[in-house]
Every structure is written in C-alpha cells, then in structure tokens.
N, C-alpha and C. Protein backbone atom coordinates (compact mmCIF):
# COMPACT_ATOMS: atom_id res chain seq x y z
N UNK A 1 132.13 175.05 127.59
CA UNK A 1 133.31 174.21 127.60
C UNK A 1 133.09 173.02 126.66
N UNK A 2 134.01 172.55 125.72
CA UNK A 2 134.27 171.16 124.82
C UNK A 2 134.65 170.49 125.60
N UNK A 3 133.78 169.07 125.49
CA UNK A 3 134.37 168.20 126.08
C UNK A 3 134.23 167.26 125.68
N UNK A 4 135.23 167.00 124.49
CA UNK A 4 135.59 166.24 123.16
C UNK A 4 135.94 164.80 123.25
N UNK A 5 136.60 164.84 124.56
CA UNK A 5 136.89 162.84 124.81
C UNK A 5 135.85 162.47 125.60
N UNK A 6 134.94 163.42 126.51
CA UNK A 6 133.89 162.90 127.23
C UNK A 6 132.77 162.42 125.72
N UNK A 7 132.76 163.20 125.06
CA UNK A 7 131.94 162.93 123.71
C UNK A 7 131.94 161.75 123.35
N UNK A 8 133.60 161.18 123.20
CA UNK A 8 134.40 160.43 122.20
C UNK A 8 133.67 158.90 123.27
N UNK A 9 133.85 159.23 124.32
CA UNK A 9 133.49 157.70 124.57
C UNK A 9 131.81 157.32 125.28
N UNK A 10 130.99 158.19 124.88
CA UNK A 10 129.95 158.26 124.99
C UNK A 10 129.21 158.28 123.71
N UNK A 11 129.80 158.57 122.25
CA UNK A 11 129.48 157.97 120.96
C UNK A 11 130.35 156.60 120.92
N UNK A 12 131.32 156.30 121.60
CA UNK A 12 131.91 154.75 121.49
C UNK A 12 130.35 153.99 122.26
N UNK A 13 129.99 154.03 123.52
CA UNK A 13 129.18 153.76 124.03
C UNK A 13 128.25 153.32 123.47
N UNK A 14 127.13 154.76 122.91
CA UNK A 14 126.13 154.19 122.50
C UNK A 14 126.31 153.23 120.60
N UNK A 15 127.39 153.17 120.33
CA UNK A 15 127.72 152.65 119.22
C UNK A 15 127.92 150.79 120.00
N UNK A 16 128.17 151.01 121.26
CA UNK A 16 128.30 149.38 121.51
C UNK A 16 126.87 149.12 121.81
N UNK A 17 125.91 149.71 121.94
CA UNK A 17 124.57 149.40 122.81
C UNK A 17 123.75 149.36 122.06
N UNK A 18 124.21 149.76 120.66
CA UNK A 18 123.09 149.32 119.33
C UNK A 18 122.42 148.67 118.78
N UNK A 19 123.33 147.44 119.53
CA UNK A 19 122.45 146.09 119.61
C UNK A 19 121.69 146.07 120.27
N UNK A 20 121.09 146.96 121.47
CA UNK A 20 120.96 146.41 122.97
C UNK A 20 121.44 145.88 123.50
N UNK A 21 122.83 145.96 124.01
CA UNK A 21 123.76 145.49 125.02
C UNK A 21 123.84 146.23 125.87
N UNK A 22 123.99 146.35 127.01
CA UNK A 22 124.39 147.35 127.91
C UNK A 22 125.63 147.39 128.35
N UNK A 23 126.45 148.43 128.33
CA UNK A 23 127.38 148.51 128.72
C UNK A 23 127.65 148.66 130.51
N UNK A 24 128.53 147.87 130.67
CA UNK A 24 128.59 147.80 131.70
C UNK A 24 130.11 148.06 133.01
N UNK A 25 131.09 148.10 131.51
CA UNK A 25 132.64 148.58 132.03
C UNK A 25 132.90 148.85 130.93
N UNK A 26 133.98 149.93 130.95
CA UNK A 26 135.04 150.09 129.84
C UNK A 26 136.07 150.44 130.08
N UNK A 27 137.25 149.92 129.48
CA UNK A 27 138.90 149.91 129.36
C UNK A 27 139.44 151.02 128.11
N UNK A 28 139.97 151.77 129.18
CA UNK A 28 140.79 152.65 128.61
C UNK A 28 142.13 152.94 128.11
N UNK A 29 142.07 153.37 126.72
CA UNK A 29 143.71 153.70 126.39
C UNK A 29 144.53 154.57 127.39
N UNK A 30 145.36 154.41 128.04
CA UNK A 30 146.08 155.36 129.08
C UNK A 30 145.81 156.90 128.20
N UNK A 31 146.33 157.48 127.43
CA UNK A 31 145.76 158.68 126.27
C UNK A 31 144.36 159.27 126.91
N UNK A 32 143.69 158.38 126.43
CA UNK A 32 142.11 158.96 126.73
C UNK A 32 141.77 158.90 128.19
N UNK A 33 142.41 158.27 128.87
CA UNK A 33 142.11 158.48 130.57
C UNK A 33 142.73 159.23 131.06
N UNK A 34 143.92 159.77 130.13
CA UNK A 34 144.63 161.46 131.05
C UNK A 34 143.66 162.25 130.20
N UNK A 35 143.40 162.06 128.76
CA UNK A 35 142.32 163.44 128.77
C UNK A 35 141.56 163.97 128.96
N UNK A 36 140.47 162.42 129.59
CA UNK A 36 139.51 162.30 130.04
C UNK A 36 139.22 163.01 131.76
N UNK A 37 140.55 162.98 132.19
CA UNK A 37 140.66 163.38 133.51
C UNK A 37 141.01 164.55 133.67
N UNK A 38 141.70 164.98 132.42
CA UNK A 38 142.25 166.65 132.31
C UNK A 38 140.83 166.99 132.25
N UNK A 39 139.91 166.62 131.10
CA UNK A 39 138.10 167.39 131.25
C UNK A 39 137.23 167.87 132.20
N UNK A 40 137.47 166.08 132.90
CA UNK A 40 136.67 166.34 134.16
C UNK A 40 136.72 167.09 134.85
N UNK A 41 138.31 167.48 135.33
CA UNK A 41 138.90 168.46 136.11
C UNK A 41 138.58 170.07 135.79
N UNK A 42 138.62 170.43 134.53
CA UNK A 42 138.14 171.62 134.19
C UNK A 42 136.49 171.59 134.08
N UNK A 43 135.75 170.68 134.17
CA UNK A 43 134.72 170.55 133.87
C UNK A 43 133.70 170.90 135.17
N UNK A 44 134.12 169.94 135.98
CA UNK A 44 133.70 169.91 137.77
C UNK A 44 134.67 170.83 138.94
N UNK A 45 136.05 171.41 138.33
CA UNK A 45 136.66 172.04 139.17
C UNK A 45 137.46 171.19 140.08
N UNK A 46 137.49 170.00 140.17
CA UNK A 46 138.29 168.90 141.02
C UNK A 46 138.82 167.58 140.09
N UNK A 47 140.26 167.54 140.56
CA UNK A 47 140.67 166.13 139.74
C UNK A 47 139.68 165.10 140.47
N UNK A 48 139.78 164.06 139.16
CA UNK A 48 139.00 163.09 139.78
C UNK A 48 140.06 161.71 140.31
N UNK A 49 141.27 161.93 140.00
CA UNK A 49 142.46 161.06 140.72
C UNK A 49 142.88 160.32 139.41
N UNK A 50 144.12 159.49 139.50
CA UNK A 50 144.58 159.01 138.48
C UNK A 50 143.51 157.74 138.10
N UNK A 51 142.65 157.10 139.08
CA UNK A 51 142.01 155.93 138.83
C UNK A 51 140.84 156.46 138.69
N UNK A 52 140.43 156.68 137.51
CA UNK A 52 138.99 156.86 137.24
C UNK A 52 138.20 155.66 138.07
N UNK A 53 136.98 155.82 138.29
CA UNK A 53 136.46 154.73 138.58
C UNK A 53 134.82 154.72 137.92
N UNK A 54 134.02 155.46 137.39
CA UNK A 54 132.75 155.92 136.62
C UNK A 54 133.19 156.82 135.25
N UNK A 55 132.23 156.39 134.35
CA UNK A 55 131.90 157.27 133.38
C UNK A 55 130.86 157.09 132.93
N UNK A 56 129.46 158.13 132.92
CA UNK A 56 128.46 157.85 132.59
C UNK A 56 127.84 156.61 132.75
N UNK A 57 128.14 156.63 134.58
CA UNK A 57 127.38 155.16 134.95
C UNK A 57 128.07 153.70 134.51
N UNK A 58 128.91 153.51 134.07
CA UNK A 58 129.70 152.47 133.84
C UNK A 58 131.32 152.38 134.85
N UNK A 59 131.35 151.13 135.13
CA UNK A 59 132.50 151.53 135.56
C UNK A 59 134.17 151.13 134.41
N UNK A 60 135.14 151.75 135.29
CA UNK A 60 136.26 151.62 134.10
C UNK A 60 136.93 151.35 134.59
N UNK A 61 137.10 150.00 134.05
CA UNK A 61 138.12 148.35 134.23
C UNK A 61 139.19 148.80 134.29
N UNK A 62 139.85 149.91 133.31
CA UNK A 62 141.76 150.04 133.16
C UNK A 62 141.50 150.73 132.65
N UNK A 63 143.09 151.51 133.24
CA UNK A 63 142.94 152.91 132.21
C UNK A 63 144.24 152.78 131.21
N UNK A 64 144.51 151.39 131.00
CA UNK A 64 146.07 151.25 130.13
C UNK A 64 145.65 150.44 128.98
N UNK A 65 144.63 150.43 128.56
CA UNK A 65 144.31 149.46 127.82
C UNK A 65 144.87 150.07 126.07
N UNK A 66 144.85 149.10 125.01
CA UNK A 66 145.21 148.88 123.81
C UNK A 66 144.61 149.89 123.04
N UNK A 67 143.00 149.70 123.40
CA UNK A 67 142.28 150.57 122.60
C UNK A 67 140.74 150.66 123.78
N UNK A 68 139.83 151.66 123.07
CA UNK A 68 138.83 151.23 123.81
C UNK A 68 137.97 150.47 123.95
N UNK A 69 137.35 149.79 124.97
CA UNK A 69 136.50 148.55 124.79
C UNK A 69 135.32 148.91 125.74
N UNK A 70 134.18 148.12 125.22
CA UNK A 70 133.27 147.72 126.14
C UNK A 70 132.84 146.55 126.70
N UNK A 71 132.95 146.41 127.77
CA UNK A 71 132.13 145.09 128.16
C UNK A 71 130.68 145.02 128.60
N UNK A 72 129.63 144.34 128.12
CA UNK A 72 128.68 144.21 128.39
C UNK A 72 128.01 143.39 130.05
C-alpha cells in the first residue's frame, strides 16, 4: 500500500527537525487531514475519526489550517 500523504508529512517533519528542533504538534490543511485519514483507514482497517489526534508521535493542533506547520 502507498501512503503518499503519510510520507508527505513525515518528509515535512524531518525537514523541520534539521535543525534539531523537535517537533512537537502539527497543523493541518483540512486537504491533507481527509487524506491523511482516508490512509490511515485503509492502512489499519479502522477510521481514525474526523479529529486526528497523533501522527508519528506528535500531536495535531488543527486539521483546518492554511498550510502545514510545525511547532516545536
């Protein structure tokens, strides 16, 4: 299985942590948090609900956001 937006914000990720920052939340474009949730769902076999709340150990602030962000 591709799982092309799980990718997408796990190269956003380690692209914020390059400094050594740790990421610690991230805000999502509404876009990437339905695709992200369509993945999961085919991925694990269960929706994970409209409110994400983890991704790769971070948690996720909003899922309506502008663009994607990280907060450290």
């Amino acid at each position: 299985m591709d799982t092309v937006y799980l990718k997408q914000v796990l190269e956003n990720k380690q692209l914020f942590e390059a400094d050594g920052r740790q990421a610690l939340g991230v805000h999502l474009p509404a876009e990437l948090a339905k695709a992200l949730r369509w993945e999961l769902h085919q991925y694990y076999g269960n929706d994970p609900g409209a409110d994400l709340t983890t991704l790769y150990g971070i948690e996720v602030l909003s899922v309506d956001a502008p663009e994607i962000r990280f907060e450290a």
